[in-house]
C-alpha atoms as a PDB file:
ATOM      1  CA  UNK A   1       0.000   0.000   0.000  1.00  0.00           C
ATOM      2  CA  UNK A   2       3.197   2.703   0.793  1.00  0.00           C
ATOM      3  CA  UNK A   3       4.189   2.311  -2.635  1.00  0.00           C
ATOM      4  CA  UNK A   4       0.614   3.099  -4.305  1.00  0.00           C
ATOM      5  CA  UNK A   5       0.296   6.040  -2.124  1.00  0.00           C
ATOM      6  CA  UNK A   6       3.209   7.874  -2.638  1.00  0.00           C
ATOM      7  CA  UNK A   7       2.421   7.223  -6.654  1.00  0.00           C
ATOM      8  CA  UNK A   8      -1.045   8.727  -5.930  1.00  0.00           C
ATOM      9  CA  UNK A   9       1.032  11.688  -3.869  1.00  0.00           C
ATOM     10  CA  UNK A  10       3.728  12.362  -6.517  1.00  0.00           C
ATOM     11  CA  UNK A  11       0.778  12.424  -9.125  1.00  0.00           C
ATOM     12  CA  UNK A  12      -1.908  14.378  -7.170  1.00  0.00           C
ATOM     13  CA  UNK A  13       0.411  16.314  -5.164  1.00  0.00           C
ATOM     14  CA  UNK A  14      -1.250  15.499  -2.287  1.00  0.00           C
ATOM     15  CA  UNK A  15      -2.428  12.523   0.152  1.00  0.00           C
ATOM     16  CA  UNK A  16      -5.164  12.889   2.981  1.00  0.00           C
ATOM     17  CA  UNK A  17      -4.415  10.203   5.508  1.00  0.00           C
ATOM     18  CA  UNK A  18      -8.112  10.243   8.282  1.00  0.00           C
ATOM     19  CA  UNK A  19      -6.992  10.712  11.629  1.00  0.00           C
ATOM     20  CA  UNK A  20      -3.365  11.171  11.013  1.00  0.00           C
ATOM     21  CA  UNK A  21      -3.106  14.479   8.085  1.00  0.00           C
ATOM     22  CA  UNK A  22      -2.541  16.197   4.799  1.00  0.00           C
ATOM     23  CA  UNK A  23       0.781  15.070   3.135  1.00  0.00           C
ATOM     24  CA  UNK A  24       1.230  17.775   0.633  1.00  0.00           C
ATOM     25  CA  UNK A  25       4.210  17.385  -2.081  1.00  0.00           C
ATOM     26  CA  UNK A  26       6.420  20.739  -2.133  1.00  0.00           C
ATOM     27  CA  UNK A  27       9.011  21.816  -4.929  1.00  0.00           C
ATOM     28  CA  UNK A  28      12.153  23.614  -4.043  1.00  0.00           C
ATOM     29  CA  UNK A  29      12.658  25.301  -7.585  1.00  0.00           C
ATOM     30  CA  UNK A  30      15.939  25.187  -9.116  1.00  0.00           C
ATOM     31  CA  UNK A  31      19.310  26.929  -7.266  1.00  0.00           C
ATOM     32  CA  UNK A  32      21.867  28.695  -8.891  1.00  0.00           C
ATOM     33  CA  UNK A  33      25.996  27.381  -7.449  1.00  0.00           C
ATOM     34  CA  UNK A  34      28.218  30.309  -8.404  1.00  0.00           C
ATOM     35  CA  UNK A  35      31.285  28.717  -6.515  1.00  0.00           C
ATOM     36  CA  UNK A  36      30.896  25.823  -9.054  1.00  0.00           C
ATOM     37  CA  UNK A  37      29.529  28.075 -12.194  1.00  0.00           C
ATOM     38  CA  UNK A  38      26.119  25.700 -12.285  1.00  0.00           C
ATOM     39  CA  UNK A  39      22.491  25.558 -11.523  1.00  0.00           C
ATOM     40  CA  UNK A  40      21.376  22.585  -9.477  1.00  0.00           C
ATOM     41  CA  UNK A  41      18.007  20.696  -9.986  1.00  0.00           C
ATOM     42  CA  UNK A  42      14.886  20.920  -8.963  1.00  0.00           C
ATOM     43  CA  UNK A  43      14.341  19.065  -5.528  1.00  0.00           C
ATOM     44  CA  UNK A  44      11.082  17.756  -3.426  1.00  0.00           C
ATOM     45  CA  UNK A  45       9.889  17.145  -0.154  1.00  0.00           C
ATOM     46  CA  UNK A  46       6.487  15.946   1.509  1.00  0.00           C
ATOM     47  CA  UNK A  47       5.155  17.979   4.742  1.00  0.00           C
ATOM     48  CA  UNK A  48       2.313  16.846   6.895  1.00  0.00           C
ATOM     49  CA  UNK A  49      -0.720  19.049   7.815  1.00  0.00           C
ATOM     50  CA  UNK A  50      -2.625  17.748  10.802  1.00  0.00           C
ATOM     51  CA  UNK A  51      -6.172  18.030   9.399  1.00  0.00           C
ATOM     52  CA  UNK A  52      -9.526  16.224   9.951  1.00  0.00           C
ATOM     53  CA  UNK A  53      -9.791  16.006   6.233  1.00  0.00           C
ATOM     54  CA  UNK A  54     -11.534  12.668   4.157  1.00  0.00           C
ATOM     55  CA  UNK A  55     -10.035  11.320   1.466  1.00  0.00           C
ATOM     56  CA  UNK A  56     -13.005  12.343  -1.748  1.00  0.00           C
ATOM     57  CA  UNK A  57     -14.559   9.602  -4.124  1.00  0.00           C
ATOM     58  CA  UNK A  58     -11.794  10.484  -6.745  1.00  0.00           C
ATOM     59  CA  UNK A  59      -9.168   8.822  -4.339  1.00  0.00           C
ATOM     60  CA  UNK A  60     -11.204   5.711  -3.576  1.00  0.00           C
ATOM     61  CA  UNK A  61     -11.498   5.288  -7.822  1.00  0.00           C
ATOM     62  CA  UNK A  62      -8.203   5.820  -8.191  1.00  0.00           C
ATOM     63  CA  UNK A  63      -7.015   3.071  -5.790  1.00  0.00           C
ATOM     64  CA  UNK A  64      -9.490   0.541  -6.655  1.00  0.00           C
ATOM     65  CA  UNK A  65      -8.247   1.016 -10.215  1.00  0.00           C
ATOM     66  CA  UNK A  66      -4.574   0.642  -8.643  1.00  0.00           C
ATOM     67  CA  UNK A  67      -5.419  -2.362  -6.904  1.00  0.00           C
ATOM     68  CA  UNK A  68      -7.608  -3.502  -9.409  1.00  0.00           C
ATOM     69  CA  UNK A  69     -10.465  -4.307  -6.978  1.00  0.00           C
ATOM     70  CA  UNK A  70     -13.914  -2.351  -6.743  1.00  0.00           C
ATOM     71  CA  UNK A  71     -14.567   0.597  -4.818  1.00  0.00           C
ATOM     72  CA  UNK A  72     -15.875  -0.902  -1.620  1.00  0.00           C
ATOM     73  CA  UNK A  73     -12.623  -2.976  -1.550  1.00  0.00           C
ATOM     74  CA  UNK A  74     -10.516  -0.431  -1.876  1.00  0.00           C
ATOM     75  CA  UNK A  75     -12.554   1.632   0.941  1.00  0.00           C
ATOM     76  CA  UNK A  76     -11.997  -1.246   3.412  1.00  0.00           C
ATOM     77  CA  UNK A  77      -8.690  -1.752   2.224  1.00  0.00           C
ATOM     78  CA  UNK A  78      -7.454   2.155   2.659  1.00  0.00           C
ATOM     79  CA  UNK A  79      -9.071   2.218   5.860  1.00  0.00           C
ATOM     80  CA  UNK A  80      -7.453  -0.720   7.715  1.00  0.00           C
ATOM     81  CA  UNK A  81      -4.425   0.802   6.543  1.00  0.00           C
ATOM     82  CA  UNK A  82      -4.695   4.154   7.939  1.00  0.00           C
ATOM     83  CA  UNK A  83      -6.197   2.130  11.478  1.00  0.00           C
ATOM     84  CA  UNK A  84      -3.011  -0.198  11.546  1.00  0.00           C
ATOM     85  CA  UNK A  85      -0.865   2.771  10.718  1.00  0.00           C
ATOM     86  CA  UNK A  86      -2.341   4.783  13.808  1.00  0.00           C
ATOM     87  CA  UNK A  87      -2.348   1.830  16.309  1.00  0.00           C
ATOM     88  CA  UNK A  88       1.742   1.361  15.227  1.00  0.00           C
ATOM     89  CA  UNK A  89       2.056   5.256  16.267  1.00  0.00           C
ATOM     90  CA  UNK A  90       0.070   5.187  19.296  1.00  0.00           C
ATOM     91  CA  UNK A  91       2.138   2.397  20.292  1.00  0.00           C
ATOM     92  CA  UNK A  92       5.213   4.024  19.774  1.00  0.00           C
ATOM     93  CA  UNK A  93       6.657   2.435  16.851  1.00  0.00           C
ATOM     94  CA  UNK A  94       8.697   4.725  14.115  1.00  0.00           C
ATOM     95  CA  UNK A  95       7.561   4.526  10.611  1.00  0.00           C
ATOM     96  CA  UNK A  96       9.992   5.059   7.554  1.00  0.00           C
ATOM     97  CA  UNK A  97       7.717   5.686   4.725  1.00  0.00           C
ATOM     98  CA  UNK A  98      10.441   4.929   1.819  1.00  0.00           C
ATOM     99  CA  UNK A  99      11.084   8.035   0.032  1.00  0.00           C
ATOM    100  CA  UNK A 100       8.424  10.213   2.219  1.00  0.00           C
ATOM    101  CA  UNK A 101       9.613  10.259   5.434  1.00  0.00           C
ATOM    102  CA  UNK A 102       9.497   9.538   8.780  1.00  0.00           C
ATOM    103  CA  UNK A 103       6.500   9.293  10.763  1.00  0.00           C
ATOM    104  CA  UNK A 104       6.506   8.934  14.908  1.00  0.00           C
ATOM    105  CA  UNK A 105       3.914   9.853  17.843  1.00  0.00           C
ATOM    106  CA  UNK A 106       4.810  13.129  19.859  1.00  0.00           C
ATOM    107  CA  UNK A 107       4.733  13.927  23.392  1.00  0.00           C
ATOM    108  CA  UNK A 108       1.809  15.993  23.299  1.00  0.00           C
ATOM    109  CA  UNK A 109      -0.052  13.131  21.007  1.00  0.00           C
ATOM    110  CA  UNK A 110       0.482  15.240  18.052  1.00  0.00           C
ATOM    111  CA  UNK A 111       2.307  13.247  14.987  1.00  0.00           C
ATOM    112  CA  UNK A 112       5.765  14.261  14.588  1.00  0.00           C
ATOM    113  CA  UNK A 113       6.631  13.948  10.831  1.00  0.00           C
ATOM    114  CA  UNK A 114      10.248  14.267   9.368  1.00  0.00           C
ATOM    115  CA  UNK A 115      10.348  14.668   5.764  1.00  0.00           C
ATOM    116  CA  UNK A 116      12.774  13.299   3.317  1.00  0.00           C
ATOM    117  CA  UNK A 117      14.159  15.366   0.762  1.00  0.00           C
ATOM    118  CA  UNK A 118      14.842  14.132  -2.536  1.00  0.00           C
ATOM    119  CA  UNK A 119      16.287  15.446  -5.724  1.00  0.00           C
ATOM    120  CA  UNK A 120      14.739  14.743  -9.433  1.00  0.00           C
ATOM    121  CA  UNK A 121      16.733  12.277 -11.824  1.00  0.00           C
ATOM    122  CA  UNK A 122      18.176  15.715 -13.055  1.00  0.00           C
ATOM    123  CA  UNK A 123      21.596  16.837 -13.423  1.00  0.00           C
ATOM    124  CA  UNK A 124      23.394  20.532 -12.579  1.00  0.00           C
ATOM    125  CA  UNK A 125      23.776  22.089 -15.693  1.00  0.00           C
ATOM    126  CA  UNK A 126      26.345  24.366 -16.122  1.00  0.00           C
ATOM    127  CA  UNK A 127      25.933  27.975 -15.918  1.00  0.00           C
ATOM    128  CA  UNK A 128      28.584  30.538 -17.517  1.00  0.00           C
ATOM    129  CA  UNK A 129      28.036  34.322 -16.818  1.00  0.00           C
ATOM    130  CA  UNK A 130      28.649  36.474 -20.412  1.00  0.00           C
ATOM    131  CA  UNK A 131      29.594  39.513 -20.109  1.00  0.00           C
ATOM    132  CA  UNK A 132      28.958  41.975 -22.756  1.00  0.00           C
ATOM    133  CA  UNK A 133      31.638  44.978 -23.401  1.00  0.00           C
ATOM    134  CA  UNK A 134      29.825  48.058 -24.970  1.00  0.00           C
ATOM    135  CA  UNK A 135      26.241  47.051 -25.048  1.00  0.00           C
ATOM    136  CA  UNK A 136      23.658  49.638 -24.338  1.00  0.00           C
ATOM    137  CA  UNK A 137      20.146  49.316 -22.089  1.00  0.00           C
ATOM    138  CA  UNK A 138      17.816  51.818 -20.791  1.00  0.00           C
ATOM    139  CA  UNK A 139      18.269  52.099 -17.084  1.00  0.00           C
ATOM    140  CA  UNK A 140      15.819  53.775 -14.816  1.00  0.00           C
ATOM    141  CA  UNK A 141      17.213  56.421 -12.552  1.00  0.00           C
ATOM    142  CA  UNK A 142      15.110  58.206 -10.222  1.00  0.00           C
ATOM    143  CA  UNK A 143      12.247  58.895 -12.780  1.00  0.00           C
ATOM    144  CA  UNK A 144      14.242  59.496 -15.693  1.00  0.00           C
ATOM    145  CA  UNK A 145      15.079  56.779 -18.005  1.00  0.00           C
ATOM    146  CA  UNK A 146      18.590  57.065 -19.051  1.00  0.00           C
ATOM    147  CA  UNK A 147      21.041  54.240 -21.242  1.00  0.00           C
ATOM    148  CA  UNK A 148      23.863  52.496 -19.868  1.00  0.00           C
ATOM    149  CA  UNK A 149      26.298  54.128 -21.568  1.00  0.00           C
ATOM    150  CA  UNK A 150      25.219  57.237 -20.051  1.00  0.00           C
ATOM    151  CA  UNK A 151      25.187  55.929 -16.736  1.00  0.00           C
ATOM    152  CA  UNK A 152      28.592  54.488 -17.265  1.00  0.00           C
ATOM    153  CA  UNK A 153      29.946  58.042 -18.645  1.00  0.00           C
ATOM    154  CA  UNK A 154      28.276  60.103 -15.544  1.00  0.00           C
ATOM    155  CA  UNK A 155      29.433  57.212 -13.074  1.00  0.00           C
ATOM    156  CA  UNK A 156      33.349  56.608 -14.522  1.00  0.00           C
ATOM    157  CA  UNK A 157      34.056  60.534 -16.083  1.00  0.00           C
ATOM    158  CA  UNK A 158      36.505  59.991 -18.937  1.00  0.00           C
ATOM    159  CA  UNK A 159      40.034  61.478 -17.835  1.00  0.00           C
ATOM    160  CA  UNK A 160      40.773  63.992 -20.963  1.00  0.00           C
ATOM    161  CA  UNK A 161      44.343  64.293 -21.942  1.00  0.00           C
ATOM    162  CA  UNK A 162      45.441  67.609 -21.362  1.00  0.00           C
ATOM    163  CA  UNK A 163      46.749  69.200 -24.681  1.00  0.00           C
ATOM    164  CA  UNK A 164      50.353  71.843 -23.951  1.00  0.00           C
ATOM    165  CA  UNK A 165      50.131  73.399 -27.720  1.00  0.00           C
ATOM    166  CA  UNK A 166      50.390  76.535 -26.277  1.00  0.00           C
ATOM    167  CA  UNK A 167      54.256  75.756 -24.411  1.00  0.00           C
ATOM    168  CA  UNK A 168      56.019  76.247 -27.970  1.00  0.00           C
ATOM    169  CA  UNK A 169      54.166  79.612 -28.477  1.00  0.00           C
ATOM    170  CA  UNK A 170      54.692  80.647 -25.000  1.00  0.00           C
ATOM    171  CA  UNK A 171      58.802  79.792 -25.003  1.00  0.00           C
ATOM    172  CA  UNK A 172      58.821  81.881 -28.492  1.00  0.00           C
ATOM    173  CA  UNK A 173      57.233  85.109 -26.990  1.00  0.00           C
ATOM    174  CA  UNK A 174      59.745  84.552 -23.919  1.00  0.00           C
ATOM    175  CA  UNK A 175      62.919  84.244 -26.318  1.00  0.00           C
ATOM    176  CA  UNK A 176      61.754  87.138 -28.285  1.00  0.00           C
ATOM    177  CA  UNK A 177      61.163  89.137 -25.389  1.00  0.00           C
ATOM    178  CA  UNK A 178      64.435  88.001 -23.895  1.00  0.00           C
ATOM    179  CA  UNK A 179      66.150  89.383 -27.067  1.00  0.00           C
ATOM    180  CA  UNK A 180      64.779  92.594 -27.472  1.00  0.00           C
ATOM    181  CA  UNK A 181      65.495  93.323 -23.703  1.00  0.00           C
ATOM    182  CA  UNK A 182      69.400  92.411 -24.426  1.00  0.00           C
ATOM    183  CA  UNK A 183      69.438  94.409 -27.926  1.00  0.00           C
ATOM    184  CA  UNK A 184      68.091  97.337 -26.036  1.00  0.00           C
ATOM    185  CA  UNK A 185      70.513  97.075 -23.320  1.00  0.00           C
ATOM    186  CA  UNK A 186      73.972  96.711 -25.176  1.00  0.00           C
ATOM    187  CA  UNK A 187      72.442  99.003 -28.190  1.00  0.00           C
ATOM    188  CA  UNK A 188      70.787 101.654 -26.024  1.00  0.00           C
ATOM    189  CA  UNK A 189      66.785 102.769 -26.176  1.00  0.00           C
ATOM    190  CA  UNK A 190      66.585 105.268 -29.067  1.00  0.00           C
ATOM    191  CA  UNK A 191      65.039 105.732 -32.236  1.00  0.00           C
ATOM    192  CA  UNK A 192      67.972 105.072 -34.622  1.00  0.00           C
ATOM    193  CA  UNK A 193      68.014 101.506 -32.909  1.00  0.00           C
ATOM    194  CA  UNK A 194      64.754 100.398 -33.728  1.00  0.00           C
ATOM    195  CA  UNK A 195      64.051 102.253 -36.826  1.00  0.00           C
ATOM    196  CA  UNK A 196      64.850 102.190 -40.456  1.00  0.00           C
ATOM    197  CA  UNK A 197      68.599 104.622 -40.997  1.00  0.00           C
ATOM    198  CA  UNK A 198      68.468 104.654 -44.719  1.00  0.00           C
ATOM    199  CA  UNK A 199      66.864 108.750 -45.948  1.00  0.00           C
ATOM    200  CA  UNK A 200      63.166 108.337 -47.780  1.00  0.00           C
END
C-alpha cells in the first residue's frame, strides 16, 4: 500500500491520511551554485498538515483502479491501513515511509513527521556568466530613463588628456622678449636703434 500512495502523492500532489493528516508534495525550484559556475536541480519534499480532512470519491477510484479491486474494496482496504498505521504510532513504533519520510507519535499526542528530501533524476547544468563589453540598455534612474552608456559616462568621467600646444608659443614670446630686452641694453633705447637709418 506505501508504494501506491506515494504514486497517488507524486501524481496528485497530495495525500489525505483520516486521523493522522494532509501530506502535501512541495518543490524547491531550481538553485543557482556560483562557486561551481552551475544551476542545481529541482528538488522535493512531503510535509504533513494535521487536518480532519476525508479522502473524496476520486481517491477511492483511483485506488481501486490501482489495486484492481472495486470501490468498496478499496474503501476497506485504505481504511485498515490508515487504522493499523495509527495503532503502530500510538504504540510508539517509528515509521519510515520509503522516500516520504518519517512518521513517529509526539509527546503531546500530536504526529511528529520528518520529511525526506529528494532530488529529481536531473543533473546541474552548467551555468557561464557572459559579459557583454559596450552594449547599451535603458536604465531607470530616479524617474528618468537614461542608457547604460550614459550611466557608465556620468558614473566613470573619462580622464581627458590635457593638450600643452600653447608651451612652444609661449617659449617663443619669452625668447623674443628676452632678445629685445638684451638688444636694447647693449644698443641703447633710441630711435635710430629700432628704426629704419636709410633717408626716404
Amino acid at each position: 500500500m506505501y508504494s501506491e500512495l506515494y504514486r497517488y502523492l507524486i501524481t496528485h500532489n497530495q495525500l489525505i491520511l483520516p486521523g493522522i493528516g494532509v501530506l502535501s508534495l512541495n518543490r524547491k525550484s531550481a538553485e543557482s551554485d556560483f562557486v561551481h559556475r552551475q544551476i542545481l536541480p529541482s528538488s522535493y519534499s512531503v510535509s504533513l498538515e494535521e487536518t480532519n480532512e476525508q479522502p473524496t470519491t476520486n481517491f477511492y477510484k483511483w485506488l481501486s483502479s490501482a489495486f484492481s479491486i472495486s470501490d468498496k474494496d478499496a474503501i476497506i482496504r485504505f481504511n485498515d491501513f490508515v487504522f493499523g498505521l495509527k495503532k503502530q504510532l500510538n504504540e510508539g513504533a517509528i515509521i519510515n515511509w520509503d522516500k516520504i519520510g518519517i512518521l513517529k507519535n509526539g509527546l503531546s499526542g500530536t504526529i511528529n513527521f520528518k520529511a525526506e528530501e529528494y532530488a529529481t533524476d536531473e543533473t546541474p547544468v552548467t551555468a557561464e556568466k557572459v559579459i557583454r563589453e559596450n552594449t547599451e540598455h535603458k536604465i531607470l534612474v530616479g524617474e528618468e530613463e537614461k542608457s547604460s552608456l550614459e550611466m557608465g559616462q556620468i558614473l566613470n568621467p573619462s580622464i581627458t588628456k590635457k593638450s600643452y600646444w600653447w608651451i612652444a608659443p609661449l617659449i617663443l614670446i619669452v625668447l623674443s622678449l628676452v632678445f629685445i630686452v638684451w638688444y636694447w641694453s647693449n644698443n641703447g633705447f633710441v630711435t635710430n636703434t629700432v628704426g629704419n637709418n636709410a633717408p626716404l
